[in-house]
N, C-alpha and C. Protein backbone atom coordinates (compact mmCIF):
# COMPACT_ATOMS: atom_id res chain seq x y z
N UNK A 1 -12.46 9.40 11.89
CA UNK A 1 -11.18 9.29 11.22
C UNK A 1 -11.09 7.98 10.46
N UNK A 2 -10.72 8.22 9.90
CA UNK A 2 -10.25 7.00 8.42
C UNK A 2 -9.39 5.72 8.99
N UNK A 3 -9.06 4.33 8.60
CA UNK A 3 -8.47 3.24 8.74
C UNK A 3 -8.05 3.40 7.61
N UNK A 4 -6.43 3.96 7.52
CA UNK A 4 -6.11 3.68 6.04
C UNK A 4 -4.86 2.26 6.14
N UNK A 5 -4.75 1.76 4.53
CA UNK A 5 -3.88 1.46 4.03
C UNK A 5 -2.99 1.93 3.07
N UNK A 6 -1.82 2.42 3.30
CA UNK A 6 -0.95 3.09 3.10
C UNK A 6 0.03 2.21 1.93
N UNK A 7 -0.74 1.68 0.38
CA UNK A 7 0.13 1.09 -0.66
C UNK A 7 1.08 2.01 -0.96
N UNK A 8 2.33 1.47 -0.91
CA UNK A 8 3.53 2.28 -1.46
C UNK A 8 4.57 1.64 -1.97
N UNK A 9 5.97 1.73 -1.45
CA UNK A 9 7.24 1.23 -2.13
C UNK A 9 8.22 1.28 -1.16
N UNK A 10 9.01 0.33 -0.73
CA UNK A 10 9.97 0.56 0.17
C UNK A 10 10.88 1.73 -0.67
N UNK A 11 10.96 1.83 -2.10
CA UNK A 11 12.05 2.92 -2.62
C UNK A 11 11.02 4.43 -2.79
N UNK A 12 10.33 4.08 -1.95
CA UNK A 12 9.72 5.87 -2.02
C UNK A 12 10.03 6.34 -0.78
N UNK A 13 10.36 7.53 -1.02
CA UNK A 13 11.08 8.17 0.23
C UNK A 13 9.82 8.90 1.49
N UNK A 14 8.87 9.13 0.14
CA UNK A 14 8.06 9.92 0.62
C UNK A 14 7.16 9.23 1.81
N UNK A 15 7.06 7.62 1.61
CA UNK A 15 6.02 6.93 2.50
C UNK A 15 5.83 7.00 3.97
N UNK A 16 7.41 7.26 4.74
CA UNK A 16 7.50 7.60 5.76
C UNK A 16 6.69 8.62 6.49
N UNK A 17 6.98 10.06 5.57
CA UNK A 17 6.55 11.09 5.98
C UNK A 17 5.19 11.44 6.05
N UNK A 18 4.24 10.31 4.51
CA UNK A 18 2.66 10.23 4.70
C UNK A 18 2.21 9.79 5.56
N UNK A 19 2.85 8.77 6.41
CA UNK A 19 2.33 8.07 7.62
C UNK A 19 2.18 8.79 8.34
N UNK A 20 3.70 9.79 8.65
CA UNK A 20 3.52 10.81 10.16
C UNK A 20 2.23 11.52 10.06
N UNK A 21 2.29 12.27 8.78
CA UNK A 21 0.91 12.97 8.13
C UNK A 21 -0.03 12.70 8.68
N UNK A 22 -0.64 11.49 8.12
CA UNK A 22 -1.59 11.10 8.35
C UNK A 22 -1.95 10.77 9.78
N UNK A 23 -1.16 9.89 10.53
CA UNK A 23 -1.37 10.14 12.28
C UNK A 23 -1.30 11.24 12.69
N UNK A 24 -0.35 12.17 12.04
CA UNK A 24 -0.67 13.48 12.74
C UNK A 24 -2.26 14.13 13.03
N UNK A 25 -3.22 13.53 12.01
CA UNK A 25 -4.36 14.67 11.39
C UNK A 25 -5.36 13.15 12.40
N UNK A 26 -4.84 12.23 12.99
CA UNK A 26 -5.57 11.49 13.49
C UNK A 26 -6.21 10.01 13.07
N UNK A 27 -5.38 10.24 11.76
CA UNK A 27 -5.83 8.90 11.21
C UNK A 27 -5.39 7.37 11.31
N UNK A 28 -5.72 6.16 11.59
CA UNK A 28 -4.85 5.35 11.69
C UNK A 28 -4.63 5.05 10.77
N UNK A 29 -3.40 4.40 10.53
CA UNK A 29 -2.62 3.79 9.46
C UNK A 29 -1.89 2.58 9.44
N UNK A 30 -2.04 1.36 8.73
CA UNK A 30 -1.54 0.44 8.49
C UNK A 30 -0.01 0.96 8.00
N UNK A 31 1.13 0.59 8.15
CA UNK A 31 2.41 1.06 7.73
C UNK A 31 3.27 -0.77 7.86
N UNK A 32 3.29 -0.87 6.52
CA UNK A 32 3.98 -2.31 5.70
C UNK A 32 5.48 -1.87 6.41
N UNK A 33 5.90 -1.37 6.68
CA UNK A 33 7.31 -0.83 6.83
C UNK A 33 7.42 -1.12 8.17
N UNK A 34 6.49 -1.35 9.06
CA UNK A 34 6.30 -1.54 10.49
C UNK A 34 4.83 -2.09 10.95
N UNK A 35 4.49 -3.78 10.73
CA UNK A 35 3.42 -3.97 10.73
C UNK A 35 3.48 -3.80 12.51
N UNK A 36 1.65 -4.05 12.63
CA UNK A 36 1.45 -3.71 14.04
C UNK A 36 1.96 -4.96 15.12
N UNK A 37 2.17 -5.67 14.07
CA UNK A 37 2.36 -7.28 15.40
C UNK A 37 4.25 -7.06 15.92
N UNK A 38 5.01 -6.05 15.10
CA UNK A 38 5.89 -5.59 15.32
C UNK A 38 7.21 -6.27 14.86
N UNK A 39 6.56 -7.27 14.01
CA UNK A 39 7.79 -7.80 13.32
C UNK A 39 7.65 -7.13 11.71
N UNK A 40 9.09 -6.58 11.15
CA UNK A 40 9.81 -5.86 10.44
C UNK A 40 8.97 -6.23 9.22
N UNK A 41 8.72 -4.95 7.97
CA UNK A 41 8.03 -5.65 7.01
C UNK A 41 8.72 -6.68 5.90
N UNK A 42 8.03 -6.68 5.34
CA UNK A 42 8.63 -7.96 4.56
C UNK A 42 9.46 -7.17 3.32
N UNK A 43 10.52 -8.21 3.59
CA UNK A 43 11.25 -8.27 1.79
C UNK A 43 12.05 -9.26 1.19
N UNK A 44 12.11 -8.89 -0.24
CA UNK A 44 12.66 -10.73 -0.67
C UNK A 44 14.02 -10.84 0.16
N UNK A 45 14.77 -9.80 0.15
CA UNK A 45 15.79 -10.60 0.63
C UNK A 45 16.20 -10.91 2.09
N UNK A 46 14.48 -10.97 2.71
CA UNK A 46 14.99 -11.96 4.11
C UNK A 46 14.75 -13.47 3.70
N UNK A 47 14.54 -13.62 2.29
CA UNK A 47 14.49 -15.35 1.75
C UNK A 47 15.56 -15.51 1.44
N UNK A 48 16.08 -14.52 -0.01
CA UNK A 48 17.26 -14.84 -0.50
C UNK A 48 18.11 -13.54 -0.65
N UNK A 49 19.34 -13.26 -0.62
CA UNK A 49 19.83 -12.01 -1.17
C UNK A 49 19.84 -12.07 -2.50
N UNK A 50 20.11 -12.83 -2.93
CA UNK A 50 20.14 -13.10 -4.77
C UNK A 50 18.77 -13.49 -5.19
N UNK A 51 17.77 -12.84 -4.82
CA UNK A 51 16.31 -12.82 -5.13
C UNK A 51 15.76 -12.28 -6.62
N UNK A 52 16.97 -11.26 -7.02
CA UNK A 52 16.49 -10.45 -8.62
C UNK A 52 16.99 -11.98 -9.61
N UNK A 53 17.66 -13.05 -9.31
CA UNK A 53 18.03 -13.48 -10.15
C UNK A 53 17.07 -14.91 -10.55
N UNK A 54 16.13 -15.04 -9.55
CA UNK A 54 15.56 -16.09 -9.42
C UNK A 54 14.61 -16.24 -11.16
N UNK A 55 14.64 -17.80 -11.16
CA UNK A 55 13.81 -18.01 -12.46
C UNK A 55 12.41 -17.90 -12.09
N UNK A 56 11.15 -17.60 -12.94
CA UNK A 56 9.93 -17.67 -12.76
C UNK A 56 9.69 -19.11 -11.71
N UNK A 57 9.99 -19.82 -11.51
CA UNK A 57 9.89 -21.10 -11.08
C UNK A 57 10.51 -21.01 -9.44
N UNK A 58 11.87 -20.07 -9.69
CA UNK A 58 12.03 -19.90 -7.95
C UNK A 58 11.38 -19.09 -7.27
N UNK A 59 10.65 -18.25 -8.06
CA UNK A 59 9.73 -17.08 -7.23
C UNK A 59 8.57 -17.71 -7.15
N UNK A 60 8.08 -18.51 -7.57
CA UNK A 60 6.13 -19.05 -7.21
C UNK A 60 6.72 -19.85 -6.14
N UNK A 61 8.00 -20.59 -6.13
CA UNK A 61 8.05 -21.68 -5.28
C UNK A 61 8.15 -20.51 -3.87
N UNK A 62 8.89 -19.72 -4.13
CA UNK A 62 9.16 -19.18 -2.72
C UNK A 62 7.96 -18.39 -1.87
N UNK A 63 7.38 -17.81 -3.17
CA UNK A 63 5.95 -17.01 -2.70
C UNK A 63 5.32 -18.03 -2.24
N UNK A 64 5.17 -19.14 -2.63
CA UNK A 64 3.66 -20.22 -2.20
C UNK A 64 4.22 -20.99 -0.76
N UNK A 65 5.30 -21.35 -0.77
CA UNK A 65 5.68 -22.15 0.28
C UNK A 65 6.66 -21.19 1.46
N UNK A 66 7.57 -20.45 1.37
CA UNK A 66 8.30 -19.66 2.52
C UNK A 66 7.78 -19.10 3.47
N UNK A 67 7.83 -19.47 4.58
CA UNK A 67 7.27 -19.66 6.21
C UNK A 67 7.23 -17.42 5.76
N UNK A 68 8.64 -17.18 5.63
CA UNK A 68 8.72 -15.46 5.61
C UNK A 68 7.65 -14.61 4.58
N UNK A 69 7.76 -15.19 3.23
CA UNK A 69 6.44 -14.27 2.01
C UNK A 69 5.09 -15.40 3.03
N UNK A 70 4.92 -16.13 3.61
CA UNK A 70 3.36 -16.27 4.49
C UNK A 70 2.92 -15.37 5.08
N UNK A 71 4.25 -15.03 6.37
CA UNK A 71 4.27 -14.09 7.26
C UNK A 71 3.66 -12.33 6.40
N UNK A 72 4.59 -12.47 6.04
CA UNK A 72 4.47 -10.85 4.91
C UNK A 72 3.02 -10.65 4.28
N UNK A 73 2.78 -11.83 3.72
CA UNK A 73 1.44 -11.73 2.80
C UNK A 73 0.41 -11.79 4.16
N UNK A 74 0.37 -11.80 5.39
CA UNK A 74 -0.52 -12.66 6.04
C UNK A 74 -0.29 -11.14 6.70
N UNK A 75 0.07 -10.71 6.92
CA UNK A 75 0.44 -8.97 7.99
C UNK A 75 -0.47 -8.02 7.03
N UNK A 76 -0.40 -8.29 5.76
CA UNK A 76 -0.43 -7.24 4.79
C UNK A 76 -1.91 -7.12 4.92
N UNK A 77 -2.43 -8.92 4.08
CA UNK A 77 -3.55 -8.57 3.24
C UNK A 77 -4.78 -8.51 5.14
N UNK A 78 -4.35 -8.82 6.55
CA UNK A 78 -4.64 -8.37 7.49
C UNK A 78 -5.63 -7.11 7.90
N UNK A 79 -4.06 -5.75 7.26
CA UNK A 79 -3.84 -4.74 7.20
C UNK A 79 -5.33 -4.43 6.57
N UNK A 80 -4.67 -4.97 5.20
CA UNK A 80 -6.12 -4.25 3.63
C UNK A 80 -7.56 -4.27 4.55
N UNK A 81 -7.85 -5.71 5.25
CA UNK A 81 -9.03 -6.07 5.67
C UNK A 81 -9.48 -5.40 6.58
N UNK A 82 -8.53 -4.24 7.55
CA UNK A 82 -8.87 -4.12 8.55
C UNK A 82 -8.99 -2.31 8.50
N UNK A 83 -8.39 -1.75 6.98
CA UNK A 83 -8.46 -0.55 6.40
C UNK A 83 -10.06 -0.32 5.70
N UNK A 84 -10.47 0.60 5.98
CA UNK A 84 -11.78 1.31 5.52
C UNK A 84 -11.20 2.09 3.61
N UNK A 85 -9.58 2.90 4.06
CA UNK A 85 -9.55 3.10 2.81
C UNK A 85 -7.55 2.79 2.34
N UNK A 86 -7.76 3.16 0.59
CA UNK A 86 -6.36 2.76 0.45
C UNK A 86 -5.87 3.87 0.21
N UNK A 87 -4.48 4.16 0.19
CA UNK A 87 -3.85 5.51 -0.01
C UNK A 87 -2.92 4.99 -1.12
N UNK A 88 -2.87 5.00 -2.28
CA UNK A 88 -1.81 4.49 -3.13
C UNK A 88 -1.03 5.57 -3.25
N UNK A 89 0.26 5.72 -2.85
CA UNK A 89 0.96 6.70 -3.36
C UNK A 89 2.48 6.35 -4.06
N UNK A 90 1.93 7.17 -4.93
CA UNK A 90 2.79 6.77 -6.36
C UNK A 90 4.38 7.62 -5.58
N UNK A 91 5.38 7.25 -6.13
CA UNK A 91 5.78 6.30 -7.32
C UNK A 91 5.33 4.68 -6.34
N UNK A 92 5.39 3.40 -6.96
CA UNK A 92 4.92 2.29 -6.74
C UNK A 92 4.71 1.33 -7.57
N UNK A 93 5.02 -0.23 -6.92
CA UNK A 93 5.25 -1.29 -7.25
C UNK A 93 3.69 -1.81 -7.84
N UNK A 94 4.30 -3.32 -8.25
CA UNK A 94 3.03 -3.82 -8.75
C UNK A 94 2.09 -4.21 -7.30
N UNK A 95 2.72 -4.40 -6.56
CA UNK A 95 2.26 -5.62 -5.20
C UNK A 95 1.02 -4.33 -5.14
N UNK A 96 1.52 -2.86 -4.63
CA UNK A 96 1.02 -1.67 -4.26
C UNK A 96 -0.27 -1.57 -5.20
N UNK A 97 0.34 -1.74 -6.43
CA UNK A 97 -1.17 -1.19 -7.13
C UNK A 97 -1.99 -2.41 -7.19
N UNK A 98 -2.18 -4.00 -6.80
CA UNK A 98 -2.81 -5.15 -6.74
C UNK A 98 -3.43 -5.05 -5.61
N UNK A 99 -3.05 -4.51 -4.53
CA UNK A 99 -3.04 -3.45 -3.26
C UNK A 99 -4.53 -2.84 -3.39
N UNK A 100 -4.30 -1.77 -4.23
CA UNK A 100 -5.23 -0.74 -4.78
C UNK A 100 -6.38 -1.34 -4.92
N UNK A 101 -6.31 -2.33 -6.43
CA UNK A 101 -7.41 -3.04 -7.17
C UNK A 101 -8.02 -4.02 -6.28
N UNK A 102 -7.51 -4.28 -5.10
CA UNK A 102 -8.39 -5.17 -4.12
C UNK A 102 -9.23 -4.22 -3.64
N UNK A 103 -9.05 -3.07 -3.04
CA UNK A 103 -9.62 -2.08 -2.59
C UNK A 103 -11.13 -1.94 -3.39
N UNK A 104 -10.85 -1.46 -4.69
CA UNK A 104 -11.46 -1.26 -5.70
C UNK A 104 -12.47 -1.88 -6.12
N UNK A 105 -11.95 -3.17 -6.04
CA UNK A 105 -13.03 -4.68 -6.26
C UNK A 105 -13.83 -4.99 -4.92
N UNK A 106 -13.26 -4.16 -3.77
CA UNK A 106 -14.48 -4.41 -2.47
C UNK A 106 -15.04 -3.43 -2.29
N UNK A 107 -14.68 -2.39 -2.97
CA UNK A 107 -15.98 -1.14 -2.67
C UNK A 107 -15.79 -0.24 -2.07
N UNK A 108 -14.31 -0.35 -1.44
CA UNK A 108 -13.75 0.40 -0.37
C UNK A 108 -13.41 1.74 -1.13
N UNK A 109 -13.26 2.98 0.03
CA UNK A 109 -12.77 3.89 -0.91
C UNK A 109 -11.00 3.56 -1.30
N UNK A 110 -10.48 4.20 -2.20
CA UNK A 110 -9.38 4.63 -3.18
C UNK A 110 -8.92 5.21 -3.28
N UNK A 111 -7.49 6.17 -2.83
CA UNK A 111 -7.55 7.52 -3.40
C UNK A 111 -6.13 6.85 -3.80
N UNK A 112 -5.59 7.85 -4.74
CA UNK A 112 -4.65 7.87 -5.47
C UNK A 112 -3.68 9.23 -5.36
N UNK A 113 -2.80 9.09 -4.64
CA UNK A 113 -1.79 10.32 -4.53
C UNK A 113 -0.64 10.45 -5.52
N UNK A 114 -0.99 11.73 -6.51
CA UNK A 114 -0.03 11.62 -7.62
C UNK A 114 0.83 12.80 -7.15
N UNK A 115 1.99 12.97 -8.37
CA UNK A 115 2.71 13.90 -8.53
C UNK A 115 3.15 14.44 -9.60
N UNK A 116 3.98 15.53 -9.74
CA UNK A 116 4.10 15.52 -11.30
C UNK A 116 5.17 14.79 -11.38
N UNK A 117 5.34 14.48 -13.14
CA UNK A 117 6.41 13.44 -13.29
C UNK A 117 5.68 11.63 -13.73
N UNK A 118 4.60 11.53 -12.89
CA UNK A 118 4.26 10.16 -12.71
C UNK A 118 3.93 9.82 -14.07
N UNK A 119 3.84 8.89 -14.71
CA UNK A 119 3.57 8.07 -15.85
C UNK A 119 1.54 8.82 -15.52
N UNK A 120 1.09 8.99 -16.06
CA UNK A 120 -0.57 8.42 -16.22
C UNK A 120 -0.65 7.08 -16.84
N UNK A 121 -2.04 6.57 -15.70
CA UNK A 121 -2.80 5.50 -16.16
C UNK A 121 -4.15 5.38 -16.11
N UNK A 122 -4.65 5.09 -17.11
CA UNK A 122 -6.13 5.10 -17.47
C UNK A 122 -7.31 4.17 -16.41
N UNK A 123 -6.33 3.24 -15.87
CA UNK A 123 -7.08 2.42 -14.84
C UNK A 123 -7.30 3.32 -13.55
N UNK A 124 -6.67 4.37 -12.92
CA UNK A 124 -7.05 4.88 -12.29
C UNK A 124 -8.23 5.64 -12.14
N UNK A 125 -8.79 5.74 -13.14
CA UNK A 125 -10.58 5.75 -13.07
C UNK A 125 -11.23 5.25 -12.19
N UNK A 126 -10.51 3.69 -11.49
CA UNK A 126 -10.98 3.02 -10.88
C UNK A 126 -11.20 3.56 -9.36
N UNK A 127 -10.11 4.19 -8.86
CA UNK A 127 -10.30 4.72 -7.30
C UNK A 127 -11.25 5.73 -7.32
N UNK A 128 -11.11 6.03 -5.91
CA UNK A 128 -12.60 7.25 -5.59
C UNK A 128 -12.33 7.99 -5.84
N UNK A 129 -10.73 8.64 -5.49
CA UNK A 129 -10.14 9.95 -5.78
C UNK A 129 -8.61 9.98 -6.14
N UNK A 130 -8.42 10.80 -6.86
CA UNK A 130 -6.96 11.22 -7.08
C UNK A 130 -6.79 12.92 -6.69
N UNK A 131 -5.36 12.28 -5.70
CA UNK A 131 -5.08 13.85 -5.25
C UNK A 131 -3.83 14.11 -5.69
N UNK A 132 -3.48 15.38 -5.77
CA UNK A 132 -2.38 15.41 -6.28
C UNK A 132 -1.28 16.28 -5.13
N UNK A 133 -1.76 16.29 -3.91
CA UNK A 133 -1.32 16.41 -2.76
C UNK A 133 -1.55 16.33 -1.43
N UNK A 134 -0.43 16.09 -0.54
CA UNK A 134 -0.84 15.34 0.82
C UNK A 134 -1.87 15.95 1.23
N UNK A 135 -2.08 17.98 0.99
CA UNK A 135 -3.52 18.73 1.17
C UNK A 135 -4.37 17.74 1.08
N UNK A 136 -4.39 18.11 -0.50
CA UNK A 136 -5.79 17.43 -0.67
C UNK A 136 -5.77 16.05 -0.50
N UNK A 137 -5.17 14.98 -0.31
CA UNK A 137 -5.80 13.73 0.35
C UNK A 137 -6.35 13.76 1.90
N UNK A 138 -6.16 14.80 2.69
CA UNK A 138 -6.30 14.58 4.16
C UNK A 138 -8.01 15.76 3.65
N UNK A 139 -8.42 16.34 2.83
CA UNK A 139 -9.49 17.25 2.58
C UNK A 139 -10.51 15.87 2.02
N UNK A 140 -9.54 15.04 1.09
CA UNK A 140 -10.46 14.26 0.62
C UNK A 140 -11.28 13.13 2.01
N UNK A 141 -10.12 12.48 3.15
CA UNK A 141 -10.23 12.18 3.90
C UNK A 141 -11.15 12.46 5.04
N UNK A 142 -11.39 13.98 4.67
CA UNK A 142 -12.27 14.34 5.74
C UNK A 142 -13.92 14.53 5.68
N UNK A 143 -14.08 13.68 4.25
CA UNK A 143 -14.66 13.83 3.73
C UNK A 143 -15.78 12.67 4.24
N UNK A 144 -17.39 12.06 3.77
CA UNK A 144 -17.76 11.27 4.11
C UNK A 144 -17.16 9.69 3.38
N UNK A 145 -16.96 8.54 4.07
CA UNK A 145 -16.57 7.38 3.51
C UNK A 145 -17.54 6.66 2.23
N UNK A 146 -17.34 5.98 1.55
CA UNK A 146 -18.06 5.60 0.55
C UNK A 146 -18.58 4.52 0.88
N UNK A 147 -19.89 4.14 0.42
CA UNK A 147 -20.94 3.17 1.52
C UNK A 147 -20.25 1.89 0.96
């Protein structure tokens, strides 16, 4: 069974239900929404509530130095290291698809869960696979890992 990482979006509804999915069929899963050390996942506004308004200058400061985006970034990129593969499922943020392209750049497998509706992007060439349903990602899954 697979070590996935599960890139997504706190505003996708769907992420919840890929997780059950996927543990259901036996797979483990990293889930940002509930890291394993059991503290809550990260979001800006356990820094600031008025986080959309920040200037380019308050967001590097807060990303580079806040004890909380350490914590968050430090659970996550954990997670990536400790996943065999990534599950990007669209719709999704930038963090999610930087997510992806780490994946990508280590060799790991990729898959890409679309839907209809989604924008296409040409960079997705880059993952191992694109599925275009929870089927077929758990078919792709069962598949052999990429060396």
């Amino acid at each position: 069974m697979a070590r996935i990482y599960l890139a997504s979006s706190w505003r996708n509804p769907s992420q919840p239900d890929v997780v059950e999915v996927l543990r259901k069929y036996g797979h483990q899963v990293y889930d940002f929404r509930n890291p394993p050390n059991g503290v809550p996942g990260f979001a800006w506004t356990e820094i600031d509530e008025n986080w959309e308004n920040w200037t380019a200058g308050e967001y590097r400061d807060h990303l580079t130095t806040h004890p909380i985006a350490a914590r968050g970034y430090v659970n996550d990129l954990r997670g990536m290291e400790w996943a065999d593969t990534c599950l990007l499922l669209l719709p999704c943020g930038r963090s999610a698809h930087l997510e992806a392209g780490w994946f990508c750049g280590r060799g790991k497998r990729c898959i890409i869960l679309t839907r209809d509706g989604e924008e296409p992007e040409l960079m997705a060439l880059l993952a191992t696979d694109i599925c275009v349903s929870v089927g077929e990602v758990l078919e792709v899954l069962s598949s052999k890992l990429v060396a």
